[in-house]
PDB file of N, CA and C in Angstrom:
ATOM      1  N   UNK A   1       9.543   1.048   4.757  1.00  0.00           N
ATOM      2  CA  UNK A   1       8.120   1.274   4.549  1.00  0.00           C
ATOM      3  C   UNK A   1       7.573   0.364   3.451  1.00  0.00           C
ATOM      4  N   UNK A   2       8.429   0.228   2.407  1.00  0.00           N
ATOM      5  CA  UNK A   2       7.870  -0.740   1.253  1.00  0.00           C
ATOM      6  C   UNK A   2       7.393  -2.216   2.031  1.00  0.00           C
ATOM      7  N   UNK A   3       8.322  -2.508   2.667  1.00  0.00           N
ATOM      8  CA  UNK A   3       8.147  -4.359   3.495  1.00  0.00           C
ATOM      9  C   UNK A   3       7.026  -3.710   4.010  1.00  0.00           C
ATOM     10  N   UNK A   4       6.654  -2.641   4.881  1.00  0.00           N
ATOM     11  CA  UNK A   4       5.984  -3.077   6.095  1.00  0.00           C
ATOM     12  C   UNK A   4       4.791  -3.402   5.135  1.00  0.00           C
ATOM     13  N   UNK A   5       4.222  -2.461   4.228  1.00  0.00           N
ATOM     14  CA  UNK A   5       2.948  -2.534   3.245  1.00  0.00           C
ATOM     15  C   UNK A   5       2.869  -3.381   2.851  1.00  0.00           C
ATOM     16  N   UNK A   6       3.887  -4.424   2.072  1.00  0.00           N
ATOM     17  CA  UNK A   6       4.253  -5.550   1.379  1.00  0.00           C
ATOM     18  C   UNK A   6       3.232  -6.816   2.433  1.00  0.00           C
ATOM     19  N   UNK A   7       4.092  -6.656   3.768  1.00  0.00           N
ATOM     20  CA  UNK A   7       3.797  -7.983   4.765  1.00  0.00           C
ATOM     21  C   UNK A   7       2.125  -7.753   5.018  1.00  0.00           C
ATOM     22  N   UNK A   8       1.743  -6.419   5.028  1.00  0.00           N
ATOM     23  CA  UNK A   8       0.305  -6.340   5.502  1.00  0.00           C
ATOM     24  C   UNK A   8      -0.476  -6.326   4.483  1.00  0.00           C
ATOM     25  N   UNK A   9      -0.419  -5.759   3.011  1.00  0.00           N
ATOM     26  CA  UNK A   9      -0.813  -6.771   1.837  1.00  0.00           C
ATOM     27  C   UNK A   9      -1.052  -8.049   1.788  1.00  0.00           C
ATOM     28  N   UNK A  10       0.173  -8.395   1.812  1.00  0.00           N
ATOM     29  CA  UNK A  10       0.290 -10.356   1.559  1.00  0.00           C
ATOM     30  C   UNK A  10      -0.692 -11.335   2.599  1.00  0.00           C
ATOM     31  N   UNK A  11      -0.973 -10.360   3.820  1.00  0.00           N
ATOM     32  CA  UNK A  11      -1.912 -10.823   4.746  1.00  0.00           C
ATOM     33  C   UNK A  11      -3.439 -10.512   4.665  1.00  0.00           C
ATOM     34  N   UNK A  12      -3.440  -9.745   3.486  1.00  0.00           N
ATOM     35  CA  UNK A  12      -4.696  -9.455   3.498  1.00  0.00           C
ATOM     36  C   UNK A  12      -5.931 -10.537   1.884  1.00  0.00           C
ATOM     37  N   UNK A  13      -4.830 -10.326   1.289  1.00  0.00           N
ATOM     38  CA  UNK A  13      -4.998 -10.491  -0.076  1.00  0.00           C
ATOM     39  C   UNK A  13      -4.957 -12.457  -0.300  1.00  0.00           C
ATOM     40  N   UNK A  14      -5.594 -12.843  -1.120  1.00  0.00           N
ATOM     41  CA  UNK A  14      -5.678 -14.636  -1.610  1.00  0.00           C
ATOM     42  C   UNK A  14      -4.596 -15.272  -2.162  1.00  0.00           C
ATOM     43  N   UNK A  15      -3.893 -14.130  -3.007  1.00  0.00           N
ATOM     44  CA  UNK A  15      -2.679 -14.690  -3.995  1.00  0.00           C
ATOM     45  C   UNK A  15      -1.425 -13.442  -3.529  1.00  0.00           C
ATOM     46  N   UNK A  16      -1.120 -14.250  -2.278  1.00  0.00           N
ATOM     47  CA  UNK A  16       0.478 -13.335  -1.499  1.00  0.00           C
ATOM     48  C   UNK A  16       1.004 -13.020  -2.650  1.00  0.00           C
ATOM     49  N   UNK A  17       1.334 -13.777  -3.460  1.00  0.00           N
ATOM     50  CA  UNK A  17       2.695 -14.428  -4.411  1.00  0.00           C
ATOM     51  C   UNK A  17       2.388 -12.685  -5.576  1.00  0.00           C
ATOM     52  N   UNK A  18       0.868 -12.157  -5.596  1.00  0.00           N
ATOM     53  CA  UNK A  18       1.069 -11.672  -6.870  1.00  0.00           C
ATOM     54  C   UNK A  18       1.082 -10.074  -6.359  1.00  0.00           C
ATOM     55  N   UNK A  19       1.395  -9.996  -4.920  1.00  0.00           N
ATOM     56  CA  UNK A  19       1.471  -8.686  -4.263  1.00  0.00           C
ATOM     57  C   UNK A  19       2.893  -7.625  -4.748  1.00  0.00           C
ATOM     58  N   UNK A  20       2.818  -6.911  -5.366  1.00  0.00           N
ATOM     59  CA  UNK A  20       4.364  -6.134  -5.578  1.00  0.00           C
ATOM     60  C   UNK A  20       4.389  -4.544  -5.347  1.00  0.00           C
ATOM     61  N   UNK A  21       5.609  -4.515  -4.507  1.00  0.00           N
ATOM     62  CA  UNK A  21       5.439  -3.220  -3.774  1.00  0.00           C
ATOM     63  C   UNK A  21       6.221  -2.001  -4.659  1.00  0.00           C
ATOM     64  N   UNK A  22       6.092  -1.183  -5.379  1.00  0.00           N
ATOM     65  CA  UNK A  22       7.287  -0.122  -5.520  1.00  0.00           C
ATOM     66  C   UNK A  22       7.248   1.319  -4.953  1.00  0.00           C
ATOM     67  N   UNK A  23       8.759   1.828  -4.584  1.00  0.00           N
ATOM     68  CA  UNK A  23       8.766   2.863  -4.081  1.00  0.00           C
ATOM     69  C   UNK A  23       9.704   3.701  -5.164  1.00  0.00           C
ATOM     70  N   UNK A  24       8.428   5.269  -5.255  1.00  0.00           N
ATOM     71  CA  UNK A  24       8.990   6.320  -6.020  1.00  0.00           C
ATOM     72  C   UNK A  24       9.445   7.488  -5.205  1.00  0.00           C
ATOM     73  N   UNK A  25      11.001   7.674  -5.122  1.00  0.00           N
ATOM     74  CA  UNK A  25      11.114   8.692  -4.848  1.00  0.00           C
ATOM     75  C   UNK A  25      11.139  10.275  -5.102  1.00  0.00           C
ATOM     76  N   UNK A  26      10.125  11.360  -4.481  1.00  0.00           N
ATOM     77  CA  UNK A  26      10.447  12.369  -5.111  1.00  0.00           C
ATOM     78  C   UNK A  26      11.267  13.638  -4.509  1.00  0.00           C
ATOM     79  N   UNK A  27      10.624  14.651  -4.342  1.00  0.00           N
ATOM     80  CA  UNK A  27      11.251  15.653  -3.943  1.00  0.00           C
ATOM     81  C   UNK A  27      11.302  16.217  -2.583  1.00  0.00           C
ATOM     82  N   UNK A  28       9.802  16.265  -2.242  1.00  0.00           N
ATOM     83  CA  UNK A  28       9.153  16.316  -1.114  1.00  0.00           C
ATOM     84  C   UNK A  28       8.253  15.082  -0.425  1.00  0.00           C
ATOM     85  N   UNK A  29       8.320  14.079  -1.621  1.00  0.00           N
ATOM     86  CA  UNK A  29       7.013  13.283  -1.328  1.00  0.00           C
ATOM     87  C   UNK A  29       7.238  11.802  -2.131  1.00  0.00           C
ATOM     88  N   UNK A  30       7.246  10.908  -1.177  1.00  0.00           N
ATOM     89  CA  UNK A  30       7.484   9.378  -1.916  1.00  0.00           C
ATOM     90  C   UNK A  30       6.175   8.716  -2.237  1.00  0.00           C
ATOM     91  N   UNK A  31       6.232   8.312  -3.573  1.00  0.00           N
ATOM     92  CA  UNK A  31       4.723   7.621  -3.761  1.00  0.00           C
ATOM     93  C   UNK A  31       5.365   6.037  -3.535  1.00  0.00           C
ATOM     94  N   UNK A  32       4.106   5.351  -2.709  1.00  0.00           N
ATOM     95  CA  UNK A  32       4.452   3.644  -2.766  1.00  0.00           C
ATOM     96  C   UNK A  32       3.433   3.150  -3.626  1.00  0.00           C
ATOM     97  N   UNK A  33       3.470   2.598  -4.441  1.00  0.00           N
ATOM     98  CA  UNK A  33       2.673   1.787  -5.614  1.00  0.00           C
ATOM     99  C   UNK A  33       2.228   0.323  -4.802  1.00  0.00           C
ATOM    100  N   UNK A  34       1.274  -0.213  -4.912  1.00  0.00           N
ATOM    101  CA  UNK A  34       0.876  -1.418  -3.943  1.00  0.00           C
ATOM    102  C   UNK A  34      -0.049  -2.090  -5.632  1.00  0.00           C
ATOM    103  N   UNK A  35       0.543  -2.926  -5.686  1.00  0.00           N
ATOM    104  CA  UNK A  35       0.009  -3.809  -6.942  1.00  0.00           C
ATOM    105  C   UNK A  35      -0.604  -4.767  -6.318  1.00  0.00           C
ATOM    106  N   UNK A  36      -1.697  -5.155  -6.683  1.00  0.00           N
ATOM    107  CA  UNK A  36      -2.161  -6.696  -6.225  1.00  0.00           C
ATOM    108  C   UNK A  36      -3.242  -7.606  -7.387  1.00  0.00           C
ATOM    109  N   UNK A  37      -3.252  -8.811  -7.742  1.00  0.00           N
ATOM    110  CA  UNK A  37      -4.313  -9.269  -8.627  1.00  0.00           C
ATOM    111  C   UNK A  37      -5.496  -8.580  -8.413  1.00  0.00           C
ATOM    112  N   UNK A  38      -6.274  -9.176  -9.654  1.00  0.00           N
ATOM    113  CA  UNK A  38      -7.469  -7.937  -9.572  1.00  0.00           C
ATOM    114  C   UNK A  38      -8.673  -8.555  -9.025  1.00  0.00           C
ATOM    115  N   UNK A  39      -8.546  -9.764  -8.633  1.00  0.00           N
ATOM    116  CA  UNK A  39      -9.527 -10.243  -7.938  1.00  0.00           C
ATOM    117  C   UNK A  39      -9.347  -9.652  -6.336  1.00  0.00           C
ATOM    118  N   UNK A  40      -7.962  -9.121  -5.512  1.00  0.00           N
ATOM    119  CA  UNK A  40      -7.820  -9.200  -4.595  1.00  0.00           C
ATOM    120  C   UNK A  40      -7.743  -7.653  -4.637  1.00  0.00           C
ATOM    121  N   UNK A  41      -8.591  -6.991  -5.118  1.00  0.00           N
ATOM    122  CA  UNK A  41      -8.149  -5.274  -5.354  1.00  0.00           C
ATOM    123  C   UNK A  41      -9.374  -4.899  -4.303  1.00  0.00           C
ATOM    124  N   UNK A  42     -10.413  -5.827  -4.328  1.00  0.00           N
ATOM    125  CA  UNK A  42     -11.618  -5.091  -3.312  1.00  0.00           C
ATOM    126  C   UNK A  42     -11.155  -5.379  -1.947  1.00  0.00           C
ATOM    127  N   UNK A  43     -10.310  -6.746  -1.916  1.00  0.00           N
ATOM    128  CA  UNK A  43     -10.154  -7.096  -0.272  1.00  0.00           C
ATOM    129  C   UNK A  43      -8.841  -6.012   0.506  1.00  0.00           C
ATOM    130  N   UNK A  44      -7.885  -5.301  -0.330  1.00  0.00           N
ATOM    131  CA  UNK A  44      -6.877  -4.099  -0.450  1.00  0.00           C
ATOM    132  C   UNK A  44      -7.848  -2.644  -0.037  1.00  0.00           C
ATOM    133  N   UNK A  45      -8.947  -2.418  -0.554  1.00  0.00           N
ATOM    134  CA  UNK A  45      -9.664  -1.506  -0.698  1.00  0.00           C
ATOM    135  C   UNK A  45     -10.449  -1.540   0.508  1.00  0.00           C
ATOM    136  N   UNK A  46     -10.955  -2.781   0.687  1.00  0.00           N
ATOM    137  CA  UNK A  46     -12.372  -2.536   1.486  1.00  0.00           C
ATOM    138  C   UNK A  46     -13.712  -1.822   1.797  1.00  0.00           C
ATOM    139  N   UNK A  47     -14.847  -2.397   2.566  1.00  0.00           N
ATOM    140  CA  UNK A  47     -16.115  -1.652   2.245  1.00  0.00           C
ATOM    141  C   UNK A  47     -15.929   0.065   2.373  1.00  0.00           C
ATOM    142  N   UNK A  48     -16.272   0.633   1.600  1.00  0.00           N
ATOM    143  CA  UNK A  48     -16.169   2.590   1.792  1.00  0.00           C
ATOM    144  C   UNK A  48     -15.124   2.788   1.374  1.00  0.00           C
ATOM    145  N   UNK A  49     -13.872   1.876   1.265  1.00  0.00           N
ATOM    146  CA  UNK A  49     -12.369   1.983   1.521  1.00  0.00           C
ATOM    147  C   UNK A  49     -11.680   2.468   2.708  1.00  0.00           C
ATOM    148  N   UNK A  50     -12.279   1.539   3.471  1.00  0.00           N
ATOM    149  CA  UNK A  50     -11.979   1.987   5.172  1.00  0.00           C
ATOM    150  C   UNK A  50     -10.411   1.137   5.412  1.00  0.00           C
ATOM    151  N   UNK A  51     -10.480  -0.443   4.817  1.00  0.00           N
ATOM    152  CA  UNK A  51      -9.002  -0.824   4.593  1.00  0.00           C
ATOM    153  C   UNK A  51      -7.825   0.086   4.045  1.00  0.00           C
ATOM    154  N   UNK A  52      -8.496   0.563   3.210  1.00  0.00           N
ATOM    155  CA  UNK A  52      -6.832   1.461   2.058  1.00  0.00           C
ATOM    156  C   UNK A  52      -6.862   2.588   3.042  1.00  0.00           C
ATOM    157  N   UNK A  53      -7.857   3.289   3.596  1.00  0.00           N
ATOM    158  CA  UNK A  53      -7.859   4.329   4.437  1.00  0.00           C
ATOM    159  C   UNK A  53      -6.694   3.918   5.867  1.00  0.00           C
ATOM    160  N   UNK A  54      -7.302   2.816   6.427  1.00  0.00           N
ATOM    161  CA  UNK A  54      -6.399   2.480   7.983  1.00  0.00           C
ATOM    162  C   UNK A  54      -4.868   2.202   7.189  1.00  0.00           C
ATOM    163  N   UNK A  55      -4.601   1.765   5.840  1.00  0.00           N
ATOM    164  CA  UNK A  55      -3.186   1.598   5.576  1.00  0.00           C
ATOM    165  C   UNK A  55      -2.613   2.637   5.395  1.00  0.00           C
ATOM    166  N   UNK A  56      -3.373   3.463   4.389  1.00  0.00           N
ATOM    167  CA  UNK A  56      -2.722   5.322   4.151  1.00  0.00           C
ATOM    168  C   UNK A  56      -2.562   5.537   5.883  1.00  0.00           C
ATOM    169  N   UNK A  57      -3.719   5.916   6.970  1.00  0.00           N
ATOM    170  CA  UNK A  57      -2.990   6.163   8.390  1.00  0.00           C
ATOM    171  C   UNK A  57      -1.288   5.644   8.589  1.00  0.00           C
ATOM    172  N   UNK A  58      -1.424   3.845   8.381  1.00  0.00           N
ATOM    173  CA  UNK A  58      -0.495   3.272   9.433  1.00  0.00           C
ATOM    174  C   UNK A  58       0.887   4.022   8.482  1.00  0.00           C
ATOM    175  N   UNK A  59       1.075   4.174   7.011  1.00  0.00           N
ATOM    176  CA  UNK A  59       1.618   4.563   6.291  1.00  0.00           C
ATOM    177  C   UNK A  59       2.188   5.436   7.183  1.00  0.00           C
ATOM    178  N   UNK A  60       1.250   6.713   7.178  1.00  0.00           N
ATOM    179  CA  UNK A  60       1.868   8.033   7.698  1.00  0.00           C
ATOM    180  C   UNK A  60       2.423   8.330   8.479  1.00  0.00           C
ATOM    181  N   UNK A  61       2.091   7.229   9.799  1.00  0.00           N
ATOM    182  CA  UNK A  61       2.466   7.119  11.026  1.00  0.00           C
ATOM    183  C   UNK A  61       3.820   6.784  10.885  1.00  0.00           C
ATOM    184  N   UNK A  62       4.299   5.915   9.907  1.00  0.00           N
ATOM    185  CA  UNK A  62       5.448   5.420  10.168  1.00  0.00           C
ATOM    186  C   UNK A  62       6.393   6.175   9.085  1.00  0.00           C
ATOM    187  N   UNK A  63       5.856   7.040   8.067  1.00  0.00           N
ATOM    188  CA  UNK A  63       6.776   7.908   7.284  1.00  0.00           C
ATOM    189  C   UNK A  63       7.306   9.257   8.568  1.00  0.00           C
ATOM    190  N   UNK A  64       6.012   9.311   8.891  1.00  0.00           N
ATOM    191  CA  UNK A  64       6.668  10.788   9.845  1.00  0.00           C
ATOM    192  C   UNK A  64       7.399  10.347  10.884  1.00  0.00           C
ATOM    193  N   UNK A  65       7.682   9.531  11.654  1.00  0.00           N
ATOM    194  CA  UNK A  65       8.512   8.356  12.221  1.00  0.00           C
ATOM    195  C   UNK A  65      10.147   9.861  11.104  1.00  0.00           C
ATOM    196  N   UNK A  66      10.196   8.935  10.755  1.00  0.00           N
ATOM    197  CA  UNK A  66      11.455   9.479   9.043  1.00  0.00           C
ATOM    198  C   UNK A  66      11.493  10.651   8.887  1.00  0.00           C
ATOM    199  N   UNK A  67      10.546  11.171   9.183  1.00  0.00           N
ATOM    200  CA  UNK A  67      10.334  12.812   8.456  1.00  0.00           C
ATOM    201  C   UNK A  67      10.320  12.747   7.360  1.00  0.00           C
ATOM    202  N   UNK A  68       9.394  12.115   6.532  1.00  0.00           N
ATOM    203  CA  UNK A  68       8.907  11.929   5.884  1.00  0.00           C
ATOM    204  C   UNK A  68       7.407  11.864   5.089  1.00  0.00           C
ATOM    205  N   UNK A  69       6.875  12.243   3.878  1.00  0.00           N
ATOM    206  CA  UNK A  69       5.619  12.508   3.377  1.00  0.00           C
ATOM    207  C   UNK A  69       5.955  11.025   2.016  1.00  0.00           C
ATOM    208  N   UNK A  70       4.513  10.044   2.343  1.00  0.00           N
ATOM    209  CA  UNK A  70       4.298   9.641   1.519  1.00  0.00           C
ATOM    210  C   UNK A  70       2.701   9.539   1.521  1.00  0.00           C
ATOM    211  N   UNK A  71       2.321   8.989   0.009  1.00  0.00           N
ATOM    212  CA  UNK A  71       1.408   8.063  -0.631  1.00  0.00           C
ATOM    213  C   UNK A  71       1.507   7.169  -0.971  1.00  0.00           C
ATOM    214  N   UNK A  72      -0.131   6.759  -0.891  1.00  0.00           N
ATOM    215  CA  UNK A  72       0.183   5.058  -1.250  1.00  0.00           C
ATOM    216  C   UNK A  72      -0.980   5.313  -2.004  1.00  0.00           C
ATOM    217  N   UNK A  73      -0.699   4.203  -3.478  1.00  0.00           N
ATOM    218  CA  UNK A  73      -1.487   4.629  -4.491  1.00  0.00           C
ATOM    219  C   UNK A  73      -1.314   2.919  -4.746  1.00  0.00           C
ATOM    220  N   UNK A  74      -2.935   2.094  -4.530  1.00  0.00           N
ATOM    221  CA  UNK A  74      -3.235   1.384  -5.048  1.00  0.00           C
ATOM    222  C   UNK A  74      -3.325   0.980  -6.903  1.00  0.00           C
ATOM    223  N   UNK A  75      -2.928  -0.209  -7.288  1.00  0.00           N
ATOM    224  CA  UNK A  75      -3.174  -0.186  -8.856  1.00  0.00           C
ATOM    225  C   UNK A  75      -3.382  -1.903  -8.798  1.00  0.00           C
ATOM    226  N   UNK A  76      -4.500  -2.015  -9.720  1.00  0.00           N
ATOM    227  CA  UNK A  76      -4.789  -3.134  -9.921  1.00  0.00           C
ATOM    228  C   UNK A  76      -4.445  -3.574 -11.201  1.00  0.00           C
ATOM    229  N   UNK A  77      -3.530  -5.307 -10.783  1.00  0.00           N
ATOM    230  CA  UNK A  77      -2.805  -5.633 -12.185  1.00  0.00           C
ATOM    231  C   UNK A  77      -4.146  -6.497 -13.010  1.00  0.00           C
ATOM    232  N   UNK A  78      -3.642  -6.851 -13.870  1.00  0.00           N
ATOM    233  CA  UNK A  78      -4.517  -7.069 -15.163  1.00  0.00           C
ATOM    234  C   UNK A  78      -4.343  -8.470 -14.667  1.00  0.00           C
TER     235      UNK A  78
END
């Protein structure tokens, strides 16, 4: 799940190179951290946040795939 976010980041975003993915595991519930420059934080987001929205979907689709519960929690680097 980290790659798949990673590859569809890096395709979305100006500076691939400054995309970094981490995965937290917890108990019930894995958070994925999606870092990207901060110029490229609106094109991650999109208008309404309809982009971060269709990625949280494709996310889910493919955690429950796993049986699995995650989030994906955007953070914009400095």
């Amino acid at each position: 799940m980290k790659e798949f976010i990673a590859e569809i980041a890096k395709r979305l975003v100006d500076n691939p190179d400054e995309v970094d993915v981490s995965f937290i595991e917890g108990k019930s519930t894995a958070i994925i951290e999606l870092r990207v420059a901060k110029e490229d934080v609106g094109k991650v987001i999109g208008k309404s946040g309809r982009t971060a929205n269709a990625l949280r979907v494709l996310l889910s689709a493919v955690a429950s795939r796993h049986g699995q519960k995650v989030v994906l929690e955007i953070i914009e680097d400095k």
